[in-house]
PDB file of N, CA and C in Angstrom:
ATOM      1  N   UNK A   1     -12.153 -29.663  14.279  1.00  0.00           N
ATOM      2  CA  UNK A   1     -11.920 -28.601  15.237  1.00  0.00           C
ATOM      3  C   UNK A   1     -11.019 -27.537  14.610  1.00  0.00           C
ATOM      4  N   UNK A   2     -11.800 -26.279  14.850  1.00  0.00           N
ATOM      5  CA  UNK A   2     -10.235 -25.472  14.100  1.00  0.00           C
ATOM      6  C   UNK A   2      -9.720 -24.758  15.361  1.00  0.00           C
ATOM      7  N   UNK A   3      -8.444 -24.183  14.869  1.00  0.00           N
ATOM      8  CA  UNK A   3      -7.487 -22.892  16.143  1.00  0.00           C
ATOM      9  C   UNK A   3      -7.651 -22.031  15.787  1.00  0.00           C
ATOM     10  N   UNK A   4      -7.590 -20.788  16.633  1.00  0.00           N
ATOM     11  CA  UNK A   4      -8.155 -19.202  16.274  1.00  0.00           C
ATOM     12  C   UNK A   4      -7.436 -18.892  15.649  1.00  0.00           C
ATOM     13  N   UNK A   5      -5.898 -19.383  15.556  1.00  0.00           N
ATOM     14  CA  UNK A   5      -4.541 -18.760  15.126  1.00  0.00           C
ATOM     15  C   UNK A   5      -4.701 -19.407  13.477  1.00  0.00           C
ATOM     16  N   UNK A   6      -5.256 -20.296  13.171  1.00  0.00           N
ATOM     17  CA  UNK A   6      -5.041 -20.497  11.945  1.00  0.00           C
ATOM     18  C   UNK A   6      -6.657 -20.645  10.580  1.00  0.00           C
ATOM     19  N   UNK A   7      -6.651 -19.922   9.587  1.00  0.00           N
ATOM     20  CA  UNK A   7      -7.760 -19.491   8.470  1.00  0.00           C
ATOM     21  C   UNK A   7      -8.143 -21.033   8.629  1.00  0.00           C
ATOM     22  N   UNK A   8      -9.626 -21.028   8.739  1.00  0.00           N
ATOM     23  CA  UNK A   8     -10.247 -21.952   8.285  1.00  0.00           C
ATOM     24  C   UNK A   8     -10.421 -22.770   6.963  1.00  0.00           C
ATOM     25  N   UNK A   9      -9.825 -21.408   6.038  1.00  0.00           N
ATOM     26  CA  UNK A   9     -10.438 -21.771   4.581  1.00  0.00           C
ATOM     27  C   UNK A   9      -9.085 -22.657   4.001  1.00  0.00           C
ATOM     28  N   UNK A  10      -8.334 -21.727   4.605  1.00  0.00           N
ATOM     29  CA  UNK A  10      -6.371 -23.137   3.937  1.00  0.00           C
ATOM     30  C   UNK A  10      -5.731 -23.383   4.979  1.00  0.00           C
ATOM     31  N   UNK A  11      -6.074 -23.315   6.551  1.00  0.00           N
ATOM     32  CA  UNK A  11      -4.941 -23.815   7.488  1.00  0.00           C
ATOM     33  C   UNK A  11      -3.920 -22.708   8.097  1.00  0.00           C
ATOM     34  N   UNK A  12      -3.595 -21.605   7.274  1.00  0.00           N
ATOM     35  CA  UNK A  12      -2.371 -20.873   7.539  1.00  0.00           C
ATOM     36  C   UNK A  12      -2.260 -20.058   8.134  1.00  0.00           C
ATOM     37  N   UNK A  13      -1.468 -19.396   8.646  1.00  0.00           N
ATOM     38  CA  UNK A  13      -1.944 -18.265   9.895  1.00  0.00           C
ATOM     39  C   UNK A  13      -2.544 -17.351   9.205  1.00  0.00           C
ATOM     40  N   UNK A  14      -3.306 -16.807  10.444  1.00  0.00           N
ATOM     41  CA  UNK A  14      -4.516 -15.752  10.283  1.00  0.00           C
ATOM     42  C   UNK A  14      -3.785 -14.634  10.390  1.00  0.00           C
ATOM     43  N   UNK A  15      -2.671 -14.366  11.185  1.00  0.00           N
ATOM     44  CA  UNK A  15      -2.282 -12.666  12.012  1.00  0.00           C
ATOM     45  C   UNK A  15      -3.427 -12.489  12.454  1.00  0.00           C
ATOM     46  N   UNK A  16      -4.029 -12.738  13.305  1.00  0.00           N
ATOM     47  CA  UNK A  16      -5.355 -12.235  13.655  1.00  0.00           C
ATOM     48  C   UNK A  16      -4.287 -11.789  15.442  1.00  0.00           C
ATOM     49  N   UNK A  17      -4.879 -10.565  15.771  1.00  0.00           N
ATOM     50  CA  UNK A  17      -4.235 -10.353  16.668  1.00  0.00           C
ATOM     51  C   UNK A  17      -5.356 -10.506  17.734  1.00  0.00           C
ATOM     52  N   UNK A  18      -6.196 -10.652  18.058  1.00  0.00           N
ATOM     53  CA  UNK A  18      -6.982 -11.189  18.913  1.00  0.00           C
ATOM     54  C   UNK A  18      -6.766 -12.481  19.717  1.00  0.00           C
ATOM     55  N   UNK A  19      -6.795 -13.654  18.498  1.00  0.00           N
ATOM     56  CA  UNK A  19      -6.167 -14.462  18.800  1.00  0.00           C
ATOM     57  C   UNK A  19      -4.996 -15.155  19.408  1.00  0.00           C
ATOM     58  N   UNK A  20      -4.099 -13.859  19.774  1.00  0.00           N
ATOM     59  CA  UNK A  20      -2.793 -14.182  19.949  1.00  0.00           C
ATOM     60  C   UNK A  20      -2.789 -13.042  21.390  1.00  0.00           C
ATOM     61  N   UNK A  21      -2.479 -14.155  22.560  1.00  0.00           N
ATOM     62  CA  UNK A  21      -2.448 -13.303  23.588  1.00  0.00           C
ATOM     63  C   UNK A  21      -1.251 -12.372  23.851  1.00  0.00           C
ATOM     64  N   UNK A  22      -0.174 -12.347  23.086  1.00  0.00           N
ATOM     65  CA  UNK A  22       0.913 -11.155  22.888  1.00  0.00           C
ATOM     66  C   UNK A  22       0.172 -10.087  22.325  1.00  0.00           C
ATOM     67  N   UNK A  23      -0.490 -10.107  21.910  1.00  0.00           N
ATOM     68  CA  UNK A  23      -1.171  -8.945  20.583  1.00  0.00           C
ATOM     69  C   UNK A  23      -2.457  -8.534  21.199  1.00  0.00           C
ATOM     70  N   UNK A  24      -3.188  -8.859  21.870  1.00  0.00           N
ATOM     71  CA  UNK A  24      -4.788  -8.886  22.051  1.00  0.00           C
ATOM     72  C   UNK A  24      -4.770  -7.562  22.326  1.00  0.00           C
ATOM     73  N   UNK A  25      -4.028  -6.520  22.675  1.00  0.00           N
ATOM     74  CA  UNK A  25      -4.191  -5.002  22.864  1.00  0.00           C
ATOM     75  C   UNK A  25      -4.075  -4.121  21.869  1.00  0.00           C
ATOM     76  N   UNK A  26      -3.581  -4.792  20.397  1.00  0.00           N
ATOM     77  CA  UNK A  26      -3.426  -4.216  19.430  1.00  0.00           C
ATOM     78  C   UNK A  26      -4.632  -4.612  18.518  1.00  0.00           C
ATOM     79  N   UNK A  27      -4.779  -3.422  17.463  1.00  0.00           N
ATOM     80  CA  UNK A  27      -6.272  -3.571  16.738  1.00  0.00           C
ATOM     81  C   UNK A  27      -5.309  -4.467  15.555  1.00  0.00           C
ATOM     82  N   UNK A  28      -6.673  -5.037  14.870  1.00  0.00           N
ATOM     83  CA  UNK A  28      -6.118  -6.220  14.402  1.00  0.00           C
ATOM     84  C   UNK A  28      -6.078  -5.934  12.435  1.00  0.00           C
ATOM     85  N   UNK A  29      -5.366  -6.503  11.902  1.00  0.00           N
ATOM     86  CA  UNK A  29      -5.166  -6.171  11.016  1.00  0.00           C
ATOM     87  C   UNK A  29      -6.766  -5.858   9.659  1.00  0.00           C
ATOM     88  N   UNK A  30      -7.264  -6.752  10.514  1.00  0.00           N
ATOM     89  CA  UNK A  30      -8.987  -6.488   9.523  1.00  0.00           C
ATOM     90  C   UNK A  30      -9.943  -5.571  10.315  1.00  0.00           C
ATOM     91  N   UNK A  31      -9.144  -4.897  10.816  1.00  0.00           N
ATOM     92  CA  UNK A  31      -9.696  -3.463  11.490  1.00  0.00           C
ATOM     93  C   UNK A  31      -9.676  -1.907  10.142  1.00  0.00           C
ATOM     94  N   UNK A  32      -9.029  -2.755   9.494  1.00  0.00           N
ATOM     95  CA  UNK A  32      -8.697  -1.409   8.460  1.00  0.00           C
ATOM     96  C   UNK A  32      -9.098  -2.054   6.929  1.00  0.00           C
ATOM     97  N   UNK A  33      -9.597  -2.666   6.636  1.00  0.00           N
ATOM     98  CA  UNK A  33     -10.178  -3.522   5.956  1.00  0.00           C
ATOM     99  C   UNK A  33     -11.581  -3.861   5.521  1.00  0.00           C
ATOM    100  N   UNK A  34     -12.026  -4.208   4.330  1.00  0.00           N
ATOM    101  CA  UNK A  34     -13.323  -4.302   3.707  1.00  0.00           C
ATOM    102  C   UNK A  34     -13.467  -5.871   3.393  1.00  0.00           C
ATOM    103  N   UNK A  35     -14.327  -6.408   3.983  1.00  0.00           N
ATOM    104  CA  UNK A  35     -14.248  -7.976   3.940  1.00  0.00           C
ATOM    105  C   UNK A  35     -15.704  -7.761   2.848  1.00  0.00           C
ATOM    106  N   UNK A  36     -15.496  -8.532   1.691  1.00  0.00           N
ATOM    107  CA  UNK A  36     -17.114  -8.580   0.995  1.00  0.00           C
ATOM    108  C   UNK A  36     -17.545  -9.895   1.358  1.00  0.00           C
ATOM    109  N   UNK A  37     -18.894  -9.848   2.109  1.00  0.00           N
ATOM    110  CA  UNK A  37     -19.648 -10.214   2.649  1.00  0.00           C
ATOM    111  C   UNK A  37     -19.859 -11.539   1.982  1.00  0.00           C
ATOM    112  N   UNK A  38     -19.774 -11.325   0.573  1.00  0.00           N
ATOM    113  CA  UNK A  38     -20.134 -12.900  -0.271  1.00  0.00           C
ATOM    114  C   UNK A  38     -18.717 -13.514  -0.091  1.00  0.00           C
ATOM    115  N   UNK A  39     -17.360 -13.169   0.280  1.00  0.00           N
ATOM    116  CA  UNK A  39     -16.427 -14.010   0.842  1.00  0.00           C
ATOM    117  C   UNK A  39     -16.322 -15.172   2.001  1.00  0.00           C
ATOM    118  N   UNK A  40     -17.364 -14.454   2.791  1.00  0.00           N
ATOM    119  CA  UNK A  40     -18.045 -15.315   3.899  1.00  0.00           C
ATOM    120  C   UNK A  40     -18.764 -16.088   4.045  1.00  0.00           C
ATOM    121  N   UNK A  41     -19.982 -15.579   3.182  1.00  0.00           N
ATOM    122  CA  UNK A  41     -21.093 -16.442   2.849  1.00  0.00           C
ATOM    123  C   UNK A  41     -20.706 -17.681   1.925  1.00  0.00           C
ATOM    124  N   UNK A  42     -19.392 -17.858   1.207  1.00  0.00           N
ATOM    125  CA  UNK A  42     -18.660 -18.697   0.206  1.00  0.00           C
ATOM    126  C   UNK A  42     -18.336 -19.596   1.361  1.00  0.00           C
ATOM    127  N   UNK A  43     -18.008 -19.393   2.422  1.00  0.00           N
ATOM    128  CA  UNK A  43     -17.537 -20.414   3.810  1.00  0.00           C
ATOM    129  C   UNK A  43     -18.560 -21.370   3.713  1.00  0.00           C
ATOM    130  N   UNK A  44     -17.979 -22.864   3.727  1.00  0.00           N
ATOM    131  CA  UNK A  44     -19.385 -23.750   4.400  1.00  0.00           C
ATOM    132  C   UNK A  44     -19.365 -23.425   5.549  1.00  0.00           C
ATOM    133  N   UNK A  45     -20.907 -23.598   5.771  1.00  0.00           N
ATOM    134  CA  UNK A  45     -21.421 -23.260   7.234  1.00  0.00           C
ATOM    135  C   UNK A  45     -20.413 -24.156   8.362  1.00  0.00           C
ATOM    136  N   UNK A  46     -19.750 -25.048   8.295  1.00  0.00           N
ATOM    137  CA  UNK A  46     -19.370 -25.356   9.492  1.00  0.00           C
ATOM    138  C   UNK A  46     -17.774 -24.624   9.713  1.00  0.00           C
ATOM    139  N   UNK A  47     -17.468 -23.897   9.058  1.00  0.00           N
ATOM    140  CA  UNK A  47     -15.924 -23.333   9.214  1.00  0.00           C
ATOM    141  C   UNK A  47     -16.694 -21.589   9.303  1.00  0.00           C
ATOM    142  N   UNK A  48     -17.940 -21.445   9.365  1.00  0.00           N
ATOM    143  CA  UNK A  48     -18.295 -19.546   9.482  1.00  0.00           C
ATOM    144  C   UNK A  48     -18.004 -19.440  11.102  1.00  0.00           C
ATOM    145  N   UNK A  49     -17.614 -18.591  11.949  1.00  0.00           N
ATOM    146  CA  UNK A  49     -17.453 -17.918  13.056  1.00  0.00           C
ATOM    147  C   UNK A  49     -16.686 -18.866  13.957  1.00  0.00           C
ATOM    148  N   UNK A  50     -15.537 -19.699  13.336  1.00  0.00           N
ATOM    149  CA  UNK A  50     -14.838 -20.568  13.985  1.00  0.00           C
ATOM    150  C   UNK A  50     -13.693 -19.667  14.651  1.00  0.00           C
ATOM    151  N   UNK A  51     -12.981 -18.658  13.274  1.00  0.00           N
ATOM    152  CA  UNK A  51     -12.155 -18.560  13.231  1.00  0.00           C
ATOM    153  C   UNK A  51     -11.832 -17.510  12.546  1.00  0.00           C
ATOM    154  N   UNK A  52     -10.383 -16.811  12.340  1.00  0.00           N
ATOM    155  CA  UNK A  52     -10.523 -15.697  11.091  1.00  0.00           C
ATOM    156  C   UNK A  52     -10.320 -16.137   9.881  1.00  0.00           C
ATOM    157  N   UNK A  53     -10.322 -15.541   8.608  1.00  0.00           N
ATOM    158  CA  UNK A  53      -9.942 -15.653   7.726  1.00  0.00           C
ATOM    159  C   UNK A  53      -8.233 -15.138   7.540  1.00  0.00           C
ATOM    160  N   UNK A  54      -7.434 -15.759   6.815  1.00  0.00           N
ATOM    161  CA  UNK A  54      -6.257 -14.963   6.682  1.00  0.00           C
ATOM    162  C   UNK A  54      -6.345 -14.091   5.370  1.00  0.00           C
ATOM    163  N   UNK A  55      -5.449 -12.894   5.393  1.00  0.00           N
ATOM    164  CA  UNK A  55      -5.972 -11.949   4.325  1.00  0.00           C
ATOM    165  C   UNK A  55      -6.250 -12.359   3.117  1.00  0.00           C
ATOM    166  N   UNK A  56      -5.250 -13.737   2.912  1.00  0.00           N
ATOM    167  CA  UNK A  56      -5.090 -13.960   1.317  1.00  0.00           C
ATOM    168  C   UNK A  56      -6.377 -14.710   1.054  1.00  0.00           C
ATOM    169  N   UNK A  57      -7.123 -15.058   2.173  1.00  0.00           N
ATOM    170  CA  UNK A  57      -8.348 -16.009   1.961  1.00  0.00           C
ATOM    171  C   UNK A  57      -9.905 -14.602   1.665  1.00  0.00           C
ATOM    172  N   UNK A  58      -9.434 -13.805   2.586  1.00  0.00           N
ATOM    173  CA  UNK A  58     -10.541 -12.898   2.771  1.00  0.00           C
ATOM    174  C   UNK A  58     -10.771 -11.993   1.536  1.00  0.00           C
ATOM    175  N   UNK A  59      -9.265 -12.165   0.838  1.00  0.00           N
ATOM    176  CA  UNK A  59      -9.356 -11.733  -0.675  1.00  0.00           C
ATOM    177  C   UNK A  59      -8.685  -9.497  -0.550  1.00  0.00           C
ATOM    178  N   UNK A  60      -7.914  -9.481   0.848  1.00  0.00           N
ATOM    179  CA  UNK A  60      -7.773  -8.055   1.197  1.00  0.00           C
ATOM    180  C   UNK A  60      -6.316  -8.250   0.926  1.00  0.00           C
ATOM    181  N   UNK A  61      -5.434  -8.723   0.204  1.00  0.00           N
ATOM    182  CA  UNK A  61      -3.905  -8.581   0.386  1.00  0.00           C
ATOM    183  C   UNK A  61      -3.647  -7.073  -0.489  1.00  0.00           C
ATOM    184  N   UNK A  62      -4.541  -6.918  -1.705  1.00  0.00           N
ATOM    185  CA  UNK A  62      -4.030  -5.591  -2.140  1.00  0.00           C
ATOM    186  C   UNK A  62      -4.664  -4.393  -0.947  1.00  0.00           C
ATOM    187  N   UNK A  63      -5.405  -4.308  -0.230  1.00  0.00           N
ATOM    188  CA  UNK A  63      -6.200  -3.160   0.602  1.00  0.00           C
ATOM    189  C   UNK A  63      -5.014  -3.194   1.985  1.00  0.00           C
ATOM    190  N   UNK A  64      -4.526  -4.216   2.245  1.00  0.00           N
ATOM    191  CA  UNK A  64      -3.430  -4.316   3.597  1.00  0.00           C
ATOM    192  C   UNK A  64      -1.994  -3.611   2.543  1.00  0.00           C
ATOM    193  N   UNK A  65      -1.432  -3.855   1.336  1.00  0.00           N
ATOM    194  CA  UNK A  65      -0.663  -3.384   0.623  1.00  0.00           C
ATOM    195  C   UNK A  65      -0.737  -1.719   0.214  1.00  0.00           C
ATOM    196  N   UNK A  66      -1.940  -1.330  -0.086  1.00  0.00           N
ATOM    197  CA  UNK A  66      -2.076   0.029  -0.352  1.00  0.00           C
ATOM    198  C   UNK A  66      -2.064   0.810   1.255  1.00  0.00           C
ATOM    199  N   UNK A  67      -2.767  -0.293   2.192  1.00  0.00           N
ATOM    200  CA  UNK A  67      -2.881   0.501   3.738  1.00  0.00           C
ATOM    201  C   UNK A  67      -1.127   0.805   4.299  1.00  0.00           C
ATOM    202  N   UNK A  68       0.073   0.131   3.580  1.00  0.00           N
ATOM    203  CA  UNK A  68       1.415   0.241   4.102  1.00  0.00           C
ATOM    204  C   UNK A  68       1.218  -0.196   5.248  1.00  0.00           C
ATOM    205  N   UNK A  69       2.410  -0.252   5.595  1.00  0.00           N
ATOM    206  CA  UNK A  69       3.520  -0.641   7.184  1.00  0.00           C
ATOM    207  C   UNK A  69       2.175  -0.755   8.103  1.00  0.00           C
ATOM    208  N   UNK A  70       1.586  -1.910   9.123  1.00  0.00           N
ATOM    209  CA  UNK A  70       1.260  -1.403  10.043  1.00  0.00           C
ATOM    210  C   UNK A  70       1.929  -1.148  11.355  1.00  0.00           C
TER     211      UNK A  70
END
């Protein structure tokens, strides 16, 4: 079973602000972000649309770094 709050791929939090009913009004950090598609498709099928990825999994920590402060 996974939690929305935590990446499927290592366990650790996502920041996914969706997931988090304090946040659900704010756009979420992979709103500004380029996910490559073969990052996903690398998911075994039973961890795809469980959950988010966290950035460092989705492979975006330099694109959230160049995006600055949100």
């Amino acid at each position: 079973m996974t939690t929305p709050t935590l990446c499927p791929a290592c366990g650790a939090r996502n920041d996914c602000a969706l997931a988090d009913p304090r946040r659900v009004d704010q756009p979420c950090w992979c709103y500004s972000v380029t996910i490559d598609p073969a990052v996903l498709q690398a998911l075994p099928d039973a961890l795809r649309n469980q959950a988010c990825l966290c950035p460092r999994c989705a492979q975006v920590d330099q694109q959230l770094r160049d995006a600055g402060p949100s």
